[in-house]
Structures are given as C-alpha cells and as structure tokens.
PDB file of N, CA and C in Angstrom:
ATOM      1  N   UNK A   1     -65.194 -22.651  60.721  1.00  0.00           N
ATOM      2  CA  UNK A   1     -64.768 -21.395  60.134  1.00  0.00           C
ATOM      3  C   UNK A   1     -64.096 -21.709  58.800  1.00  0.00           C
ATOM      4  N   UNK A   2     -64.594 -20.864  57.912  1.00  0.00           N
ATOM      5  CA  UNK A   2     -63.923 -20.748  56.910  1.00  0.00           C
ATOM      6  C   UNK A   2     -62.250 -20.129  56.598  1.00  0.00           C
ATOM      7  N   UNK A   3     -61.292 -20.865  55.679  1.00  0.00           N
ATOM      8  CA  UNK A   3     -60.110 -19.986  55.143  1.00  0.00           C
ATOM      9  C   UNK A   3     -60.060 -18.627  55.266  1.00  0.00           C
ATOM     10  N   UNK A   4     -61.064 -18.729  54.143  1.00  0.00           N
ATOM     11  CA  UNK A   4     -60.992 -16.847  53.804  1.00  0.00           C
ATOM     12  C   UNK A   4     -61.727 -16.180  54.906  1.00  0.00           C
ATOM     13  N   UNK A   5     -61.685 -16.621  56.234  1.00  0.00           N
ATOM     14  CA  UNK A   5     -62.116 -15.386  57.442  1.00  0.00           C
ATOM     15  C   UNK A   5     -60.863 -15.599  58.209  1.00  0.00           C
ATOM     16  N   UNK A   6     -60.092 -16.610  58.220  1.00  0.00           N
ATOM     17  CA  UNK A   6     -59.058 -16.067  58.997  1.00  0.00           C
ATOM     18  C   UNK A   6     -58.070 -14.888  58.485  1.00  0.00           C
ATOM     19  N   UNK A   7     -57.594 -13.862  59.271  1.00  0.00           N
ATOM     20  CA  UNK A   7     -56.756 -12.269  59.017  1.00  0.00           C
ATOM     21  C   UNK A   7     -55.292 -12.953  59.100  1.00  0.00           C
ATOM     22  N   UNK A   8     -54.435 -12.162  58.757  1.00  0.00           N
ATOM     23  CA  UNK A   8     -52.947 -11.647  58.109  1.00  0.00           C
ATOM     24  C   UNK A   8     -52.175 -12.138  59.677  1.00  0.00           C
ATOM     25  N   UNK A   9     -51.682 -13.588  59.611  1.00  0.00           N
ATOM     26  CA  UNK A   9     -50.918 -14.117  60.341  1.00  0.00           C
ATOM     27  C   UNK A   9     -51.534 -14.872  61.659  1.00  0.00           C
ATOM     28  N   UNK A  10     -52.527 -15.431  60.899  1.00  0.00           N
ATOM     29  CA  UNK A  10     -53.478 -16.334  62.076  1.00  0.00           C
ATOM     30  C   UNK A  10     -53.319 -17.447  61.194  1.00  0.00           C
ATOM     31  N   UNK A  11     -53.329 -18.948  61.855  1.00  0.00           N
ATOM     32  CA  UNK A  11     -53.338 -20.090  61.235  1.00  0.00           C
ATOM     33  C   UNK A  11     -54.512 -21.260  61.819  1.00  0.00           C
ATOM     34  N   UNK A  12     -54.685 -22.333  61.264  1.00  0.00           N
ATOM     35  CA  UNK A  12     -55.423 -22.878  61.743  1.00  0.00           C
ATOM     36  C   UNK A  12     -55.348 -24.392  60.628  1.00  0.00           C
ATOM     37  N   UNK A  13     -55.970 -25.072  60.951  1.00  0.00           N
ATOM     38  CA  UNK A  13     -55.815 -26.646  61.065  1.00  0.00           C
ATOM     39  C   UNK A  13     -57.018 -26.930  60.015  1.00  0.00           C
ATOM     40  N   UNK A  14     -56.982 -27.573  58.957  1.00  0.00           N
ATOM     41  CA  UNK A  14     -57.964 -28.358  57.817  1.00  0.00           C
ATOM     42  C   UNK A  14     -58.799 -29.441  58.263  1.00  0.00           C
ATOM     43  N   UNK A  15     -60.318 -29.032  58.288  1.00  0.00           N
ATOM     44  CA  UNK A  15     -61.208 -30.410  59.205  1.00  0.00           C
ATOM     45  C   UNK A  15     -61.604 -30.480  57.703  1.00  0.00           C
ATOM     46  N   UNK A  16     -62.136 -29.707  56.695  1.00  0.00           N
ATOM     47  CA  UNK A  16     -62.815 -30.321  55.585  1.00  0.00           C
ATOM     48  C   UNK A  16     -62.597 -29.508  54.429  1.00  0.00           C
ATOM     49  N   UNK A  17     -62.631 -30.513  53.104  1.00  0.00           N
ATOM     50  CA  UNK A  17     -62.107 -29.482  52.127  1.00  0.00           C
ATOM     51  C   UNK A  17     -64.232 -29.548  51.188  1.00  0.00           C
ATOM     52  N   UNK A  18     -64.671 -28.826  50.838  1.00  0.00           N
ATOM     53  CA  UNK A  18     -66.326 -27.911  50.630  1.00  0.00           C
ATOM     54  C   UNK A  18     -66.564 -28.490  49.042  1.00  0.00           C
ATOM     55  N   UNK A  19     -65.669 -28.688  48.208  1.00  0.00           N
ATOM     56  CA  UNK A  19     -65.393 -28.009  47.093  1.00  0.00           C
ATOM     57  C   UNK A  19     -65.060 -29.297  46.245  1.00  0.00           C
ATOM     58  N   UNK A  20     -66.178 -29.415  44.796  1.00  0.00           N
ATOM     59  CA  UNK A  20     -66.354 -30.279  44.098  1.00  0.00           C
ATOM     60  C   UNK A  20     -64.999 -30.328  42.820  1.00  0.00           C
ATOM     61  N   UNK A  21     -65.334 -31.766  42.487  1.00  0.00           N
ATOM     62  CA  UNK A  21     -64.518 -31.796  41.357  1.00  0.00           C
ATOM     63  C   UNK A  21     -64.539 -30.657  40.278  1.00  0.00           C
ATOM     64  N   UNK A  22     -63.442 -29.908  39.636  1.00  0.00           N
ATOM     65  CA  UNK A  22     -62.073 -30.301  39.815  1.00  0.00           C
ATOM     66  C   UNK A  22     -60.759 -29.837  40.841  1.00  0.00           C
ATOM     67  N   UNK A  23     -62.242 -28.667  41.083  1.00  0.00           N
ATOM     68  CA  UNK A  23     -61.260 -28.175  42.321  1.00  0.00           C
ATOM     69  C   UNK A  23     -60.388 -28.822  43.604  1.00  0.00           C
ATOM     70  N   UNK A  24     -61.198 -29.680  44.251  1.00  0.00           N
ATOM     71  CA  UNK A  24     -61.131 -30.450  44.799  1.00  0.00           C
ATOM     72  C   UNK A  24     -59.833 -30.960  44.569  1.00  0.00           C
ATOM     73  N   UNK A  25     -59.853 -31.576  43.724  1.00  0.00           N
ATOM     74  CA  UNK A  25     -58.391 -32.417  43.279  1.00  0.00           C
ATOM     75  C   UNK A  25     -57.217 -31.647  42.982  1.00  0.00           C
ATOM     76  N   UNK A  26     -57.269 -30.218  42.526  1.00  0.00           N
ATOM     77  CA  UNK A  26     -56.080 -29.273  42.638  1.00  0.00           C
ATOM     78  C   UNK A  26     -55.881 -28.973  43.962  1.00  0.00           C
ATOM     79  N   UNK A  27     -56.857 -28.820  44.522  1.00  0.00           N
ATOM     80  CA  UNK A  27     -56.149 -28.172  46.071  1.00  0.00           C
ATOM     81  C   UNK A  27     -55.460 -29.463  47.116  1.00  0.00           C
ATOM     82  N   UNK A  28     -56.090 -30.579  46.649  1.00  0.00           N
ATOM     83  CA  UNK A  28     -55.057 -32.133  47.547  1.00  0.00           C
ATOM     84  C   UNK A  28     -53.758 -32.023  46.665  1.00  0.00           C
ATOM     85  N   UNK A  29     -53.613 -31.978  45.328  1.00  0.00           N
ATOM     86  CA  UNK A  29     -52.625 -31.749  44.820  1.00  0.00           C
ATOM     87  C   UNK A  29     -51.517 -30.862  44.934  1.00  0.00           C
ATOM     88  N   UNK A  30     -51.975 -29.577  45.895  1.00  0.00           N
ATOM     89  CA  UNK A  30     -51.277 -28.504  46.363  1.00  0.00           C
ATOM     90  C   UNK A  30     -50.775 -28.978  47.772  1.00  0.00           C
ATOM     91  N   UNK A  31     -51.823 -29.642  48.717  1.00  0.00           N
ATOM     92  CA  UNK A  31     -51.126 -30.394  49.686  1.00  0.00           C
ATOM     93  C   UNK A  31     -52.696 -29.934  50.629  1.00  0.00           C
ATOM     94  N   UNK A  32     -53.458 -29.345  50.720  1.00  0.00           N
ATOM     95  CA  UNK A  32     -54.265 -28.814  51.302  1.00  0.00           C
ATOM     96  C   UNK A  32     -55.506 -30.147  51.636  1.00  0.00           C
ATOM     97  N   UNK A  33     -54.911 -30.853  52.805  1.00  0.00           N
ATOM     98  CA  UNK A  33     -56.292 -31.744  52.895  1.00  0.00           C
ATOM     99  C   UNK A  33     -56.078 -31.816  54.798  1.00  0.00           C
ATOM    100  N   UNK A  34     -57.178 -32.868  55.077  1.00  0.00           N
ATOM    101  CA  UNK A  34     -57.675 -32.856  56.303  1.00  0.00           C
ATOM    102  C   UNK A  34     -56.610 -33.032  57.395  1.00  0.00           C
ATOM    103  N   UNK A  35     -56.205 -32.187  58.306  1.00  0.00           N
ATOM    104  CA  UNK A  35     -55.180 -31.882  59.626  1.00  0.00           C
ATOM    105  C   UNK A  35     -54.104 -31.229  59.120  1.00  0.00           C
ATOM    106  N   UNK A  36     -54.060 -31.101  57.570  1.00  0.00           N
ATOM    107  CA  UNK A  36     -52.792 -29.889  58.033  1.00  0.00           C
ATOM    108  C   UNK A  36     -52.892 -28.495  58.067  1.00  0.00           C
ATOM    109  N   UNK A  37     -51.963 -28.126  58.314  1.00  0.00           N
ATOM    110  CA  UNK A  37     -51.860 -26.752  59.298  1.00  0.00           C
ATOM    111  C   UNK A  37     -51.836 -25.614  58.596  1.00  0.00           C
ATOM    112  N   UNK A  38     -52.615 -24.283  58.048  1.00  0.00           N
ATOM    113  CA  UNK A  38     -52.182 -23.328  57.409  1.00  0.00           C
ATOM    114  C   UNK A  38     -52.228 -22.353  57.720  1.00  0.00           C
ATOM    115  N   UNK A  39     -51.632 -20.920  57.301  1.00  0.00           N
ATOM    116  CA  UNK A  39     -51.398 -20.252  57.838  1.00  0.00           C
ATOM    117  C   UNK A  39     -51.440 -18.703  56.511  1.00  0.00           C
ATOM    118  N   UNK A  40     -52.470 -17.759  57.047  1.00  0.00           N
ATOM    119  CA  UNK A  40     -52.279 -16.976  55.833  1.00  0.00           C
ATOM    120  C   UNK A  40     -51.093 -15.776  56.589  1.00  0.00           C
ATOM    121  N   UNK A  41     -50.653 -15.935  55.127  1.00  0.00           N
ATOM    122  CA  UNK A  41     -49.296 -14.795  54.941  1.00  0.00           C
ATOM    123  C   UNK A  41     -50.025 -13.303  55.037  1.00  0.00           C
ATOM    124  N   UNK A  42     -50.814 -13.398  54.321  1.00  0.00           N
ATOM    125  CA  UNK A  42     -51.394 -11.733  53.347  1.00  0.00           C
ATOM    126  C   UNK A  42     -52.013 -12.386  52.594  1.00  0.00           C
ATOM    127  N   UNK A  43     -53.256 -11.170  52.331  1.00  0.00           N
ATOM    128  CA  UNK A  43     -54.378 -10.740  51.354  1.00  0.00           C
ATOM    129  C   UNK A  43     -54.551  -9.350  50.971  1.00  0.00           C
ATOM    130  N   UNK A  44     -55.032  -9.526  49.681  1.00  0.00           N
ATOM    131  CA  UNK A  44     -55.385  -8.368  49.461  1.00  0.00           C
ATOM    132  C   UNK A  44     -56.101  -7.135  50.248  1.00  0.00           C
ATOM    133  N   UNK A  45     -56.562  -6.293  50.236  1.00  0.00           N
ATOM    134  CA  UNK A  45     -57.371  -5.220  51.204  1.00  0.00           C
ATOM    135  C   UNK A  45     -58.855  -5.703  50.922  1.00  0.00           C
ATOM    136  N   UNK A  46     -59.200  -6.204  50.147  1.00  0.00           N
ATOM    137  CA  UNK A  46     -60.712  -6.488  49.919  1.00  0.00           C
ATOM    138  C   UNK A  46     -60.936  -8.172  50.031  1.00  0.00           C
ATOM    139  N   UNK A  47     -60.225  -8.936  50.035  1.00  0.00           N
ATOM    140  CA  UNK A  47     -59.371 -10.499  50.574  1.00  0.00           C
ATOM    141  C   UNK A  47     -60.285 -10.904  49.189  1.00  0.00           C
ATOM    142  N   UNK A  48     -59.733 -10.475  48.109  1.00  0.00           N
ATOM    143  CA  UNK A  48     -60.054 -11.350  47.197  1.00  0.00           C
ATOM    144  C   UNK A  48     -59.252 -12.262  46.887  1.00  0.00           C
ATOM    145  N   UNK A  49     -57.790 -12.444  47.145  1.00  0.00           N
ATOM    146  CA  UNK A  49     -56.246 -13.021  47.061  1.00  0.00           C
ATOM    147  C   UNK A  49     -55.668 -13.629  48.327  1.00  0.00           C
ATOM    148  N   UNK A  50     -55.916 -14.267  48.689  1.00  0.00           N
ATOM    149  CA  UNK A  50     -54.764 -14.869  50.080  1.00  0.00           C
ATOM    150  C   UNK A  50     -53.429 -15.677  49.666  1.00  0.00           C
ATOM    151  N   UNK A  51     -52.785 -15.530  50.218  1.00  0.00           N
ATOM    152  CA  UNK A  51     -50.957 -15.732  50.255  1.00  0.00           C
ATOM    153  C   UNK A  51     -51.288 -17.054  51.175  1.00  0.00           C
ATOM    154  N   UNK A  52     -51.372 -18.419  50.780  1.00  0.00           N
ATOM    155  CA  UNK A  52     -50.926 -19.131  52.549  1.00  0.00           C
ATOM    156  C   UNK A  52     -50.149 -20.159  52.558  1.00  0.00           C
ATOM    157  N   UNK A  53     -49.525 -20.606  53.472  1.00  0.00           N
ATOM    158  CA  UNK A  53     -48.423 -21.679  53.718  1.00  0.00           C
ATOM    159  C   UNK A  53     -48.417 -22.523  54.844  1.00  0.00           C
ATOM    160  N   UNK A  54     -48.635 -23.543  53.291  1.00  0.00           N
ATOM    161  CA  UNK A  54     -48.854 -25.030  53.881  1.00  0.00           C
ATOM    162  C   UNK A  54     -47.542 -25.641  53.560  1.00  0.00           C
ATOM    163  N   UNK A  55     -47.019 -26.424  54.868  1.00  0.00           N
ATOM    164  CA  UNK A  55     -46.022 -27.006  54.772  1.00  0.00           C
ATOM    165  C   UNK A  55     -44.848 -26.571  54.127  1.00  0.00           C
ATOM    166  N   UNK A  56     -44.973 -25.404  54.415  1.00  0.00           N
ATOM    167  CA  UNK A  56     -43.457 -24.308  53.895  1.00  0.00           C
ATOM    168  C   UNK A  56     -43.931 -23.841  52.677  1.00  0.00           C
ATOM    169  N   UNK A  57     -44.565 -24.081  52.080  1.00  0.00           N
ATOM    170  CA  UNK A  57     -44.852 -23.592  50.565  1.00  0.00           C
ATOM    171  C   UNK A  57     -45.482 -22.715  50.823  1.00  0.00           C
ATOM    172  N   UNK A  58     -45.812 -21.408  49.771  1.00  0.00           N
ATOM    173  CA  UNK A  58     -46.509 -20.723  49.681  1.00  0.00           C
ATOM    174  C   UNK A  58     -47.468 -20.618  48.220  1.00  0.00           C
ATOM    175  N   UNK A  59     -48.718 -20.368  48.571  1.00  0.00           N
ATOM    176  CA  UNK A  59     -49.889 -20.857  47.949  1.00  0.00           C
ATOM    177  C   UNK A  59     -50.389 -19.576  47.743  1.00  0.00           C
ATOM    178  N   UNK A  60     -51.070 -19.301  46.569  1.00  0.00           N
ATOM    179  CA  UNK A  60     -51.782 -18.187  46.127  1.00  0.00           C
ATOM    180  C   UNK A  60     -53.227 -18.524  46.130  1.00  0.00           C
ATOM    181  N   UNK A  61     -54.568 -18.570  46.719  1.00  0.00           N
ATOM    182  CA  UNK A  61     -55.996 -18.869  46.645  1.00  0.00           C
ATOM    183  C   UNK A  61     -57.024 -17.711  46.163  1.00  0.00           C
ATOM    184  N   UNK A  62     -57.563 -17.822  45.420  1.00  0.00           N
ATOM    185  CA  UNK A  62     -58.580 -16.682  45.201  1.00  0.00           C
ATOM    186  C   UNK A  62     -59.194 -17.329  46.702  1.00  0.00           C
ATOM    187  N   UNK A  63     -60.456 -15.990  46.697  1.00  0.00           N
ATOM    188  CA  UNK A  63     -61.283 -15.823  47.847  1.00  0.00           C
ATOM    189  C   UNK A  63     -62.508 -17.050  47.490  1.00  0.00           C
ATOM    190  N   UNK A  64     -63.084 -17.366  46.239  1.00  0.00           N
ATOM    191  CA  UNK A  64     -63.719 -18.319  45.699  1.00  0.00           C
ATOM    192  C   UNK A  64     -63.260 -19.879  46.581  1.00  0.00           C
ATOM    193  N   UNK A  65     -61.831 -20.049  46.296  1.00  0.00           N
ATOM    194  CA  UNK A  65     -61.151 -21.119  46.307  1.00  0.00           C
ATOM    195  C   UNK A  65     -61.159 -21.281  47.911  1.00  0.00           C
ATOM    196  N   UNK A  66     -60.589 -20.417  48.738  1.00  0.00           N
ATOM    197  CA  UNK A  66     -60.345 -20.234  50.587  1.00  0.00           C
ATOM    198  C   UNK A  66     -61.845 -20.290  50.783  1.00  0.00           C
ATOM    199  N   UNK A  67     -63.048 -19.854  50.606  1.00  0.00           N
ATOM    200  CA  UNK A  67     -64.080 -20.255  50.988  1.00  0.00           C
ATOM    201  C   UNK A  67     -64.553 -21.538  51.381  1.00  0.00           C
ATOM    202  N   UNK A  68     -63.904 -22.325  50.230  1.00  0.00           N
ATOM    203  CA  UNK A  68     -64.243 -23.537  50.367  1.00  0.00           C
ATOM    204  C   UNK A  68     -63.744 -24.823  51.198  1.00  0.00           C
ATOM    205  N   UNK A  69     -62.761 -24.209  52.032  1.00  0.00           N
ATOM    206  CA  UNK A  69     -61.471 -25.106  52.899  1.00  0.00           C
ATOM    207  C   UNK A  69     -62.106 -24.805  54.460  1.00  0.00           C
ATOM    208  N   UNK A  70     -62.707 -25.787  55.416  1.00  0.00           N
ATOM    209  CA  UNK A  70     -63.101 -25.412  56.495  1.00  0.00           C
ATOM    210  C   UNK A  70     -61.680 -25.733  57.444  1.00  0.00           C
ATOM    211  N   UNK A  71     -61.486 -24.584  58.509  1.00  0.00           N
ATOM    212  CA  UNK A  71     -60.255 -24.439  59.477  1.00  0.00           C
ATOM    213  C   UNK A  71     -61.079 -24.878  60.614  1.00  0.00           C
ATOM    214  N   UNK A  72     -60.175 -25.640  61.766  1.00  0.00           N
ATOM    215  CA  UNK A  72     -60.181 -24.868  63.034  1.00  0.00           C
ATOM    216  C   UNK A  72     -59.217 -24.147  63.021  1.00  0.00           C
ATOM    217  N   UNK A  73     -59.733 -22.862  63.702  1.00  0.00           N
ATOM    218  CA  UNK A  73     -58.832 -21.457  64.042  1.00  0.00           C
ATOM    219  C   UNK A  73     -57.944 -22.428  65.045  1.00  0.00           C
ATOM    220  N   UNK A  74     -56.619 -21.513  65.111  1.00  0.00           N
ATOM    221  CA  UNK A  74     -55.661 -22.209  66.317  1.00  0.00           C
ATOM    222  C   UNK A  74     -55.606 -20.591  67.241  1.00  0.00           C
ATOM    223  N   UNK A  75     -55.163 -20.968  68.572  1.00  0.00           N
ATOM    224  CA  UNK A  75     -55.283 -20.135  69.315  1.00  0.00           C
ATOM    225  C   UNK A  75     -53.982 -19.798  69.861  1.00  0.00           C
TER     226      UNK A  75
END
C-alpha cells in the first residue's frame, strides 16, 4: 500500500521508498526510509497535501511525493 491511501490518523511502517533521484535523497534526508513508522495527521479534502509524522516531526508531502513511499498499514 501506498502513503497517500492511508486516511486521517492511520499509520503504518516504511518497506520501500519508489522514487528516483533527487527525490529520493530529500525524503531519507527528512528521515523517511525503510521500518520507520508514520503516521498521517491530515490532508487536504482532495489528498493532494498530507500532514505526517515521522519520529515526532511533522512533514508536509504533496500527493506526487506520498505516492511514492510503500507502507505496511498497521492495525
């Protein structure tokens, strides 16, 4: 499953990050790589914007960007 399908206070766990250089390297730089844990805050109504927090921080992703981050959903 993709980022941008998990809804407004569901979290889930980083198996793979999709997404070529340079992106790639901003989002490890944000902290976003394989087993850690995130969690979206809020999105927009049309989820072009997700809010999420990794490791206490809070992160702003276009819908472009969360596409590209594969989760396991947590239950």
């Amino acid at each position: 499953m993709r980022l941008n399908k998990l809804n407004i206070g569901e979290s889930g766990i980083i198996t793979k990050i999709h997404a070529k250089e340079p992106l790639k390297s901003k989002l490890l730089s944000m902290g976003f790589a394989r087993g850690e844990r995130v969690k979206v805050l809020k999105h927009t109504l049309a989820k072009n914007t997700f809010d999420i927090d990794i490791n206490g921080v809070n992160v702003a992703l276009r819908d472009e960007e969360a596409r590209e981050i594969e989760v396991m959903k947590e239950s």
